[in-house]
C-alpha atoms as a PDB file:
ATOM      1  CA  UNK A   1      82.911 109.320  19.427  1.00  0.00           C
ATOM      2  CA  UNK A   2      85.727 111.623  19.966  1.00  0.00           C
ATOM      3  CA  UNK A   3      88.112 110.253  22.461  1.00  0.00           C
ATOM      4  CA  UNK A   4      90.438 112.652  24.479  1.00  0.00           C
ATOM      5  CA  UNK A   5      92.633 113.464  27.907  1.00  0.00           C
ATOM      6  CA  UNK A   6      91.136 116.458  28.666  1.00  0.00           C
ATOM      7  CA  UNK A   7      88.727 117.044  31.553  1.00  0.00           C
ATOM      8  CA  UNK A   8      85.251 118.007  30.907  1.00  0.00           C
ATOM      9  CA  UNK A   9      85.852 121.730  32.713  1.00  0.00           C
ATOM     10  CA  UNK A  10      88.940 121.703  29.580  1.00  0.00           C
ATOM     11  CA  UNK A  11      86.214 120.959  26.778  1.00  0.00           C
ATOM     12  CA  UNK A  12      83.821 122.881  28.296  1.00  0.00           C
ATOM     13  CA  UNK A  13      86.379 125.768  28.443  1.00  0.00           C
ATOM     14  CA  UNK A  14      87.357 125.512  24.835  1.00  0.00           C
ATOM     15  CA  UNK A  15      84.052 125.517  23.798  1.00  0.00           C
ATOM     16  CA  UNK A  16      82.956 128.684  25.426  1.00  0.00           C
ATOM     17  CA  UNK A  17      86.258 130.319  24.550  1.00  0.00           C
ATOM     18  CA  UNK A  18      85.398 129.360  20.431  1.00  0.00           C
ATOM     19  CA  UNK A  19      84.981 132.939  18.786  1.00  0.00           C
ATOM     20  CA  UNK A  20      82.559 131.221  16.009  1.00  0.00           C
ATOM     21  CA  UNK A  21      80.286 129.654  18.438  1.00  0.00           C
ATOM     22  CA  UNK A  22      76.801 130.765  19.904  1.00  0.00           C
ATOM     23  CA  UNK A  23      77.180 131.975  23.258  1.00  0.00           C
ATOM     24  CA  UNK A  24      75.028 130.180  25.507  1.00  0.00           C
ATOM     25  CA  UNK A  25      75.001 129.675  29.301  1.00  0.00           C
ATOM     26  CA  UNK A  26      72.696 129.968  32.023  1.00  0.00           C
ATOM     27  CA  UNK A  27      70.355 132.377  30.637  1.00  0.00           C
ATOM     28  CA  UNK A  28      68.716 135.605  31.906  1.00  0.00           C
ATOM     29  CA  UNK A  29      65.562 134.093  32.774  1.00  0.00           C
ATOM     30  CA  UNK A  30      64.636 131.505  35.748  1.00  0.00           C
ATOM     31  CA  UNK A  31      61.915 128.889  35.215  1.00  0.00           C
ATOM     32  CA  UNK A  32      59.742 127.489  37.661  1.00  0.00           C
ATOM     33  CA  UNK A  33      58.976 123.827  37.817  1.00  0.00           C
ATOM     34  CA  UNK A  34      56.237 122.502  39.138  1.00  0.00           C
ATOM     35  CA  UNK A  35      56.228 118.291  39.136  1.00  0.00           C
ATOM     36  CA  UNK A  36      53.473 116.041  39.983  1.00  0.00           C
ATOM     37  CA  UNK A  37      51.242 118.387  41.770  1.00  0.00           C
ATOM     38  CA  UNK A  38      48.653 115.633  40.655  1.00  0.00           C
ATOM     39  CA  UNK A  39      45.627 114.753  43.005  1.00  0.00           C
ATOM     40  CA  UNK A  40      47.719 111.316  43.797  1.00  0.00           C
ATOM     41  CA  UNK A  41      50.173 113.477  45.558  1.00  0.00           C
ATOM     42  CA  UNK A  42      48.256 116.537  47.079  1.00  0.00           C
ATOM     43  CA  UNK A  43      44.808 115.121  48.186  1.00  0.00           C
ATOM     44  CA  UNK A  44      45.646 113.520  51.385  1.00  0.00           C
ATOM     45  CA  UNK A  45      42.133 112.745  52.396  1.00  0.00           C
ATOM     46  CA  UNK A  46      41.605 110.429  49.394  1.00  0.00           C
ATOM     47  CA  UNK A  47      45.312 108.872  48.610  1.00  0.00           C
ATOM     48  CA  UNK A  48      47.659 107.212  50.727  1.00  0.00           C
ATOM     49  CA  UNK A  49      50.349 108.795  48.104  1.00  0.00           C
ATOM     50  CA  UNK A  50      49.891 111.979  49.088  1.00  0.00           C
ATOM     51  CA  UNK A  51      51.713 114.014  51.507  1.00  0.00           C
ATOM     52  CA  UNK A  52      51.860 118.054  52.590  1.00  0.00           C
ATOM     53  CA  UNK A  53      55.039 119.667  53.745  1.00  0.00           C
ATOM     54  CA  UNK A  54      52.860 122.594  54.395  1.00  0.00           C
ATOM     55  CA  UNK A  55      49.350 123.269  54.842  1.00  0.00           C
ATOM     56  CA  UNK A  56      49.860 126.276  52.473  1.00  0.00           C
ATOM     57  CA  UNK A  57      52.037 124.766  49.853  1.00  0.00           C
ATOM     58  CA  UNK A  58      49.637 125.308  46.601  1.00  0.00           C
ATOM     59  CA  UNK A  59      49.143 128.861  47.126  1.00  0.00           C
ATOM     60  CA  UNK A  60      52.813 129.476  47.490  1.00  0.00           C
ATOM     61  CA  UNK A  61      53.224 127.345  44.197  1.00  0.00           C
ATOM     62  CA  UNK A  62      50.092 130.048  42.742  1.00  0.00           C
ATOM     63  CA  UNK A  63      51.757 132.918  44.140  1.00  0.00           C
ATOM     64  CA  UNK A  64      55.038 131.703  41.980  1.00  0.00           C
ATOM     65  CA  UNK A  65      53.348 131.441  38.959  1.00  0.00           C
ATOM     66  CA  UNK A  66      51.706 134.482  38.833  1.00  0.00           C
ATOM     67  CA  UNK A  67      55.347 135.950  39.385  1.00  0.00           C
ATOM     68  CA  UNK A  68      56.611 134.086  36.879  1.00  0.00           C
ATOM     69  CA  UNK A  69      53.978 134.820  34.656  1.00  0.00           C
ATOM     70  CA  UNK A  70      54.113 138.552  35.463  1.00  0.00           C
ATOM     71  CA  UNK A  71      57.607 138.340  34.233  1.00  0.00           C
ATOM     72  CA  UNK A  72      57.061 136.663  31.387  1.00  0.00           C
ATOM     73  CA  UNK A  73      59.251 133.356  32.987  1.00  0.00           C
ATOM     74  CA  UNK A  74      58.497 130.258  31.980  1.00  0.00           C
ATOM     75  CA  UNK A  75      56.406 127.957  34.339  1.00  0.00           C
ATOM     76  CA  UNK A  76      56.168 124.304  33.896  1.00  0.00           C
ATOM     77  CA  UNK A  77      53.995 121.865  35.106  1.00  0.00           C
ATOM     78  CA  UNK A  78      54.946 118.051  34.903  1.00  0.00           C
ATOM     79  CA  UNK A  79      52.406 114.818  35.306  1.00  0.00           C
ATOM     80  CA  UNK A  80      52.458 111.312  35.409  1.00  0.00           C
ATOM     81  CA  UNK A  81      49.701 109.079  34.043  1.00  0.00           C
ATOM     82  CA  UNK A  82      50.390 105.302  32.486  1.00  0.00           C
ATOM     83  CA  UNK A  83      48.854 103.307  29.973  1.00  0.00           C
ATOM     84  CA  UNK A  84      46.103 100.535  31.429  1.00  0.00           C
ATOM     85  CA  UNK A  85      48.311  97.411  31.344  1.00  0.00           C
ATOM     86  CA  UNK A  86      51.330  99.634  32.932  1.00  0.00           C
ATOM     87  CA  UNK A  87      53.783  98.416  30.189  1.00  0.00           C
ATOM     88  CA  UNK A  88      55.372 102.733  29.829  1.00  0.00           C
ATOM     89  CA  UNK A  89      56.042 102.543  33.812  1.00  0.00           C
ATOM     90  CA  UNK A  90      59.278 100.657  32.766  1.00  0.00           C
ATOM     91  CA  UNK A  91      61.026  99.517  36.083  1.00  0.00           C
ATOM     92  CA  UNK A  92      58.543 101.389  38.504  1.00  0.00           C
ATOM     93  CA  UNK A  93      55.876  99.763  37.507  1.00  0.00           C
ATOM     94  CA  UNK A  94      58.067  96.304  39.166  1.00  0.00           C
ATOM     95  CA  UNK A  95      58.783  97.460  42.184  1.00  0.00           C
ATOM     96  CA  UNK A  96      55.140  96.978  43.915  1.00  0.00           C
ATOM     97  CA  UNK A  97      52.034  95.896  42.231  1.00  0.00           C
ATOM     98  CA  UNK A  98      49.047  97.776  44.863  1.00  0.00           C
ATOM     99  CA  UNK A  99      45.994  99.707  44.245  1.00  0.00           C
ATOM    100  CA  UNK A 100      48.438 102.552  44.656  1.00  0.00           C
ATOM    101  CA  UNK A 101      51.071 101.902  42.684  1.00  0.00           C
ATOM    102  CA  UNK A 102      52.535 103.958  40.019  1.00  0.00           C
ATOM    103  CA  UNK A 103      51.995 101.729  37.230  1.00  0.00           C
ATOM    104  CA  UNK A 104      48.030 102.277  38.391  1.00  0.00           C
ATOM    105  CA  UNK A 105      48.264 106.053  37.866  1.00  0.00           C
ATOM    106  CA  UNK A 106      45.819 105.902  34.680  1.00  0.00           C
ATOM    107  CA  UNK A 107      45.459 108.246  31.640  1.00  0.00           C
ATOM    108  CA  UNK A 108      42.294 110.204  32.383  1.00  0.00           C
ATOM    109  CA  UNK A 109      41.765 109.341  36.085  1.00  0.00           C
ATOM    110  CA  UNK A 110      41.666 111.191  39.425  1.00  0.00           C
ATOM    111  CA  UNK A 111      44.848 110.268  40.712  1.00  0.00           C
ATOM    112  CA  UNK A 112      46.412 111.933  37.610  1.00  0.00           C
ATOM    113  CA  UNK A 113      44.929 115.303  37.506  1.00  0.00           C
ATOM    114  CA  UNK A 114      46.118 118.491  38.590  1.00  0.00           C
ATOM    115  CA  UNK A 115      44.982 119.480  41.917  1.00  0.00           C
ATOM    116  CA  UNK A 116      42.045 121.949  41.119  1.00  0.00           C
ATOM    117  CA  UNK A 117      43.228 124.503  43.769  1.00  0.00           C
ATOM    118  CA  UNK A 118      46.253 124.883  41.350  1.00  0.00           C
ATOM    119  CA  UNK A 119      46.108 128.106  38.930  1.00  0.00           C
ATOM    120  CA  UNK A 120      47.757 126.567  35.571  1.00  0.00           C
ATOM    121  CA  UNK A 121      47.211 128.958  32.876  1.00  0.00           C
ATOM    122  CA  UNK A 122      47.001 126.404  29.713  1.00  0.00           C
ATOM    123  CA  UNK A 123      47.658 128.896  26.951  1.00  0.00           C
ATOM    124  CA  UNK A 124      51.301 130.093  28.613  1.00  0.00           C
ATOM    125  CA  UNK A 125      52.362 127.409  30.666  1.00  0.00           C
ATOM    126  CA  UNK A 126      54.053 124.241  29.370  1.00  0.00           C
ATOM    127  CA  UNK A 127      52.478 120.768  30.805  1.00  0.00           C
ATOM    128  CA  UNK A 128      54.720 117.548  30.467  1.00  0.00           C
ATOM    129  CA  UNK A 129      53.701 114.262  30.902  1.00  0.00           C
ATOM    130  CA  UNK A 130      56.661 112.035  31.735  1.00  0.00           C
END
């Protein structure tokens, strides 16, 4: 490790100001980021884990991605889904132990899908399960 007395703004400074080195930076495009839009989180009839900040909050997340996609933007969809004894939930999977739980957020079930009124394109858009 390299130890030093400047600030991270000097580094970061340097760095950028470093004639042989890549330019890099923020980017010309924008992504869009869509996490856990699972059915755990958007079907409020059928899990106490879900909520809706509005009732039209999936089609504004489809109108997005067909922007995005019309661009040629990246869009992103992230999931969460555990193993059956839990053990990959790490810490969350301590804090309660109910039928609603993280930890019981299982590979291949309801709770873990996508909502189906989502519009996720599988060949363009990258899916991460965390």
């Amino acid at each position: 490790m390299e130890k030093s007395d400047k600030t991270a703004r000097q580094i970061f400074q340097e760095i950028k100001a470093n004639p042989t080195r890549a330019k890099f930076g923020f980017g010309k495009r924008a992504a869009l980021v869509n996490v856990d839009l699972q059915k755990s989180y958007t079907c409020i009839d059928e899990f106490k884990t879900a909520y809706q900040t509005d009732p039209k909050q999936l089609d504004y997340v489809n109108s997005l991605a067909v922007k995005f996609r019309a661009l040629e933007w990246p869009v992103i969809w992230t999931y969460v889904a555990y193993m059956d004894d839990g053990g990959d939930a790490g810490i969350w999977g301590t804090r309660t132990d109910t039928p609603d739980s993280l930890q019981n957020i299982k590979f291949g079930s309801r709770r873990s899908e996508f909502d189906d009124k989502l519009i996720i394109d599988d060949k363009r858009d990258a899916i991460y399960l965390k």
